[in-house]
N, C-alpha and C. Protein backbone atom coordinates (compact mmCIF):
# COMPACT_ATOMS: atom_id res chain seq x y z
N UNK A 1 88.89 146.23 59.09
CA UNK A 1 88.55 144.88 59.48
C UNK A 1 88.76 143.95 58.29
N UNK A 2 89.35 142.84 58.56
CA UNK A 2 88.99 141.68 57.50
C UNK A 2 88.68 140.72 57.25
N UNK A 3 88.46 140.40 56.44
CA UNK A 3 87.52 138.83 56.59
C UNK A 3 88.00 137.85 55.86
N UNK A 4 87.87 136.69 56.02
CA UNK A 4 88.63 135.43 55.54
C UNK A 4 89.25 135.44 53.90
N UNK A 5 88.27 135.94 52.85
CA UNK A 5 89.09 136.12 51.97
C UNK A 5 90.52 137.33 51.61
N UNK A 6 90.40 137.64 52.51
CA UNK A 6 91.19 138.54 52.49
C UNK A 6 92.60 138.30 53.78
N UNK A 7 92.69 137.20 54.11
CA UNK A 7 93.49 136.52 54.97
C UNK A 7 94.35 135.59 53.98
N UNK A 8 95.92 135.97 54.42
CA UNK A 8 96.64 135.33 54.01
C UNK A 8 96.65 134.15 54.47
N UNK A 9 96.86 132.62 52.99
CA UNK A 9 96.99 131.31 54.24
C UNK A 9 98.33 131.52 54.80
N UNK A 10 98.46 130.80 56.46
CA UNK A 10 99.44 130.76 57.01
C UNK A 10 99.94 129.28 57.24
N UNK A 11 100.73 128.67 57.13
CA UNK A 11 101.22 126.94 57.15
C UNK A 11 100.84 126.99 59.10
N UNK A 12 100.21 125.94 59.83
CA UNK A 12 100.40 125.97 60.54
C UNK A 12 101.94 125.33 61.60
N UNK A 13 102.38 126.29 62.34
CA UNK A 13 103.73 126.10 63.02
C UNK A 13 103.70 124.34 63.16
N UNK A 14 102.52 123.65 64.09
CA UNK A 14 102.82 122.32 63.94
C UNK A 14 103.15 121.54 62.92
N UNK A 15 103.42 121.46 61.29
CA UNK A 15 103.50 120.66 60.85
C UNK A 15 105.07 120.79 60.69
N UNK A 16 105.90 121.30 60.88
CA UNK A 16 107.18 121.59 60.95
C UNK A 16 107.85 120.76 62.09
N UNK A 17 106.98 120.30 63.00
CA UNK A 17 107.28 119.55 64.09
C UNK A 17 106.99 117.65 63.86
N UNK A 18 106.25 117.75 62.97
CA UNK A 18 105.78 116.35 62.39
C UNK A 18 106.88 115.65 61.89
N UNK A 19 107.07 113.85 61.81
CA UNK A 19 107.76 113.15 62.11
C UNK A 19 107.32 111.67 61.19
N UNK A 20 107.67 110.93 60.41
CA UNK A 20 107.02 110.30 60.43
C UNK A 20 107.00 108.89 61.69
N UNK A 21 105.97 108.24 61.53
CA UNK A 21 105.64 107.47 62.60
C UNK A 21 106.85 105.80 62.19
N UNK A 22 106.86 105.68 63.40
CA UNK A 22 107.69 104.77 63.27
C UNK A 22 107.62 103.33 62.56
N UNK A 23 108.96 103.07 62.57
CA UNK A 23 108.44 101.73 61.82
C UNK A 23 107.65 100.30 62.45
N UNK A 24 106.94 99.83 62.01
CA UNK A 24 105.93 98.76 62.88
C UNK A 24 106.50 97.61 63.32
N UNK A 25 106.49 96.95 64.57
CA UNK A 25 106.86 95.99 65.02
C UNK A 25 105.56 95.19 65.05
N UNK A 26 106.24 93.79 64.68
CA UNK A 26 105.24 92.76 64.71
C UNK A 26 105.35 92.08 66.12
N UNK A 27 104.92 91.95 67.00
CA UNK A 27 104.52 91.41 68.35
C UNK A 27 104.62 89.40 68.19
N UNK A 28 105.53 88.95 69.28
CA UNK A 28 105.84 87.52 68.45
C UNK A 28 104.59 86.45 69.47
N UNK A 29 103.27 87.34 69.78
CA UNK A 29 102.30 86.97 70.56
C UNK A 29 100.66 87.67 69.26
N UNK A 30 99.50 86.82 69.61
CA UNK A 30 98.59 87.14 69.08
C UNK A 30 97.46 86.99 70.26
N UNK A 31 97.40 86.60 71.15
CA UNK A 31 96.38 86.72 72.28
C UNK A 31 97.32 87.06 73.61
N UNK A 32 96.44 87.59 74.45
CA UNK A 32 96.86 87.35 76.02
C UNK A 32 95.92 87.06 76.82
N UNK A 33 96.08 86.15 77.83
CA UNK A 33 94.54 85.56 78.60
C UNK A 33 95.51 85.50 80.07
N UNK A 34 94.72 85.56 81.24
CA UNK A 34 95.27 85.61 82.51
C UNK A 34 95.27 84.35 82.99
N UNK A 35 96.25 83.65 83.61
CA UNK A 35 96.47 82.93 84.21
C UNK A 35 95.38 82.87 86.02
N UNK A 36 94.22 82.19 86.07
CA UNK A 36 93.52 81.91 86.85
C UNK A 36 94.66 81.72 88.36
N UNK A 37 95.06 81.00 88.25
CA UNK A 37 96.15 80.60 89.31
C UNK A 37 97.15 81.73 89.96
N UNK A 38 97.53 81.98 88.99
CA UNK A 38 98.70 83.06 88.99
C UNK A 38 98.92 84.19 88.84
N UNK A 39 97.74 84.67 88.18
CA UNK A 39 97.34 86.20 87.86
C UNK A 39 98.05 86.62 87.15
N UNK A 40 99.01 85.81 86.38
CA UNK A 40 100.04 86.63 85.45
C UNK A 40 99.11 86.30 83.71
N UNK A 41 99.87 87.67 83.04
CA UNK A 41 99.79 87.34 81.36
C UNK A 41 99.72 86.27 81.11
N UNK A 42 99.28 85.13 79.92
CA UNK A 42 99.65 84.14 79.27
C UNK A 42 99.68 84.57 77.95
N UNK A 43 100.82 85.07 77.26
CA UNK A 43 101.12 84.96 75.73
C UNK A 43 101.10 83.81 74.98
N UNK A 44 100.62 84.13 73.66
CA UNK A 44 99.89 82.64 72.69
C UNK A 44 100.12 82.87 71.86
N UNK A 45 100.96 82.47 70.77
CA UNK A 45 101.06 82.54 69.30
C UNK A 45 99.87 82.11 68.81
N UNK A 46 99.96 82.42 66.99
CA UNK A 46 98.71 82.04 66.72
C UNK A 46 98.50 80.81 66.18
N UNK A 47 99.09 79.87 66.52
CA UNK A 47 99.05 78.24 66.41
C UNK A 47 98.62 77.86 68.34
N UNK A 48 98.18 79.21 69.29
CA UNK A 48 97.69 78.84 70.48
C UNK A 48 98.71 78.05 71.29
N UNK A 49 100.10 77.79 71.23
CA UNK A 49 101.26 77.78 71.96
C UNK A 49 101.46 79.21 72.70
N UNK A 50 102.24 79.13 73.98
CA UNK A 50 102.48 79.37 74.90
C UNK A 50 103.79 80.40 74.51
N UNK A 51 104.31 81.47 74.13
CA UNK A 51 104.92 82.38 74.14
C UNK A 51 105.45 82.96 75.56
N UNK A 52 107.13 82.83 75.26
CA UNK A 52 107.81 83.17 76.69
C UNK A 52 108.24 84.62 75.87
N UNK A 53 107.71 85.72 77.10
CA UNK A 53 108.22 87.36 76.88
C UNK A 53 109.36 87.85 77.44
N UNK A 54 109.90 86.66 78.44
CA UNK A 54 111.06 87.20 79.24
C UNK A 54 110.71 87.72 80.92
N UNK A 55 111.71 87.85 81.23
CA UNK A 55 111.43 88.41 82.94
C UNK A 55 111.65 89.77 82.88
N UNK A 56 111.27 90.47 84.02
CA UNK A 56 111.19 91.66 83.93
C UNK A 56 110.94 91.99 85.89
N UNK A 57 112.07 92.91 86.12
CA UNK A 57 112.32 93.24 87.58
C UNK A 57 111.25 93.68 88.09
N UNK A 58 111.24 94.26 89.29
CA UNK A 58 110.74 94.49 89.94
C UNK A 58 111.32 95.63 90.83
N UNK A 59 110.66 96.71 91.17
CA UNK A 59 110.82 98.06 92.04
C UNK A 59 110.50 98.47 93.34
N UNK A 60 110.80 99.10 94.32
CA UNK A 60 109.81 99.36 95.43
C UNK A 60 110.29 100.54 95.48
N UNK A 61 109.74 101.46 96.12
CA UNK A 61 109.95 102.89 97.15
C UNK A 61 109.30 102.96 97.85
N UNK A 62 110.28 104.21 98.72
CA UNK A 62 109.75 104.99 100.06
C UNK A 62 109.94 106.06 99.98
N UNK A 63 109.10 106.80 100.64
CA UNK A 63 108.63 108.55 100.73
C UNK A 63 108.94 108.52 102.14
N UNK A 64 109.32 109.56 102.73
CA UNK A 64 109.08 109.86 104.18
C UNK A 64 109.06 111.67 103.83
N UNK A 65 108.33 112.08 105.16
CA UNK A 65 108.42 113.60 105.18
C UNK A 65 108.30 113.74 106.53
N UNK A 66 108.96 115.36 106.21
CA UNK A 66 109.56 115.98 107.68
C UNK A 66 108.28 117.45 107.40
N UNK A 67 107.89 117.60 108.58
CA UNK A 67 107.51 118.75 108.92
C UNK A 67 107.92 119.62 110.66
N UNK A 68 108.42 120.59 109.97
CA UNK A 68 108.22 121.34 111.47
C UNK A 68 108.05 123.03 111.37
N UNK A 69 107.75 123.17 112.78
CA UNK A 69 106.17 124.36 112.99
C UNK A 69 106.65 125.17 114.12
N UNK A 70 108.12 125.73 113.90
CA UNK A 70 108.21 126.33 115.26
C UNK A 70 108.01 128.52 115.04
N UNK A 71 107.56 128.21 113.94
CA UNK A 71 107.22 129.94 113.82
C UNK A 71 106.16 129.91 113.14
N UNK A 72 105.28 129.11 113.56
CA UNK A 72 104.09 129.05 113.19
C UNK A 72 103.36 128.81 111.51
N UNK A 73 104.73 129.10 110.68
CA UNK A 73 104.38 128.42 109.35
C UNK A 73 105.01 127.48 108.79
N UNK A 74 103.75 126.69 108.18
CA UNK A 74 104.39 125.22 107.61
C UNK A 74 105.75 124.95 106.97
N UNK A 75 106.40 124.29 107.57
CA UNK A 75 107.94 124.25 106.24
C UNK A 75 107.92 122.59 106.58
N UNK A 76 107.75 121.55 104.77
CA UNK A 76 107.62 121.00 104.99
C UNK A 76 108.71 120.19 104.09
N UNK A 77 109.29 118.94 103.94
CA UNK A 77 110.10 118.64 103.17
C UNK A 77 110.52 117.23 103.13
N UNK A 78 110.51 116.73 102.03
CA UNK A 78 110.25 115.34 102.16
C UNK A 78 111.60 114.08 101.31
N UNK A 79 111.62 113.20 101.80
CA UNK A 79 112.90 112.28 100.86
C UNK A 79 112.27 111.00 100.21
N UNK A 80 112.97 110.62 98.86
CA UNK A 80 112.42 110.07 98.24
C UNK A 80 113.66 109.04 98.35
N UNK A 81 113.57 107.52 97.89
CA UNK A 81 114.39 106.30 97.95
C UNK A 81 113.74 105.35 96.90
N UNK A 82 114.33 104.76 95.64
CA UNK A 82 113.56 103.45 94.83
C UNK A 82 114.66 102.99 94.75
N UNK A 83 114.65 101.41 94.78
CA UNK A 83 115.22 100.21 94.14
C UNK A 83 114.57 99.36 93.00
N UNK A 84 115.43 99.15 92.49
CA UNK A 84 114.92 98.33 90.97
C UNK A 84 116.24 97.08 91.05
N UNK A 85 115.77 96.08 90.58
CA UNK A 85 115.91 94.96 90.39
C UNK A 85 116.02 94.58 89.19
C-alpha cells in the first residue's frame, strides 16, 4: 500500500489542454435599459447617447412527426425545417 508521500507527482492531463484566454474586446456600449414601448435593448455610451448595434435577422422553424403502429410497436420519425433571414 502507499501513501501520499510516497506518490509520484503526476502533471495533471488538463493543463496540456489550456489556452490562453482571449484577447479583450471593449464593448462600444456602457449601459443597456429596455425600451418601455418597444421592448427592445437601448444601448448608451458613457456620455448616455444612444448607441446603434446594428440589425440582426430573424429565424423560424417547424417540426412535424410521423408515427405509425401497424405491428403494434412504436416507430416514430420526425422532420425538421428553419429559415433565417
Amino acid at each position: 500500500m502507499s501513501t501520499a508521500s510516497q506518490l509520484a507527482p503526476v502533471r495533471p492531463w488538463g493543463l496540456g489542454r489550456l489556452g490562453p484566454y482571449p484577447t479583450v474586446v471593449t464593448m462600444p456600449f456602457t449601459s443597456v435599459t429596455i425600451d418601455p414601448d418597444t421592448q427592445t435593448g437601448v444601448f448608451r455610451d458613457g456620455d448616455g447617447k444612444v448607441v446603434e448595434m446594428g440589425k440582426h435577422g430573424t429565424s423560424t422553424g417547424t417540426e412535424t412527426s410521423t408515427v405509425t403502429n401497424q405491428d403494434s410497436r412504436n416507430d416514430a420519425g420526425h422532420d425538421q425545417d428553419s429559415n433565417q433571414d
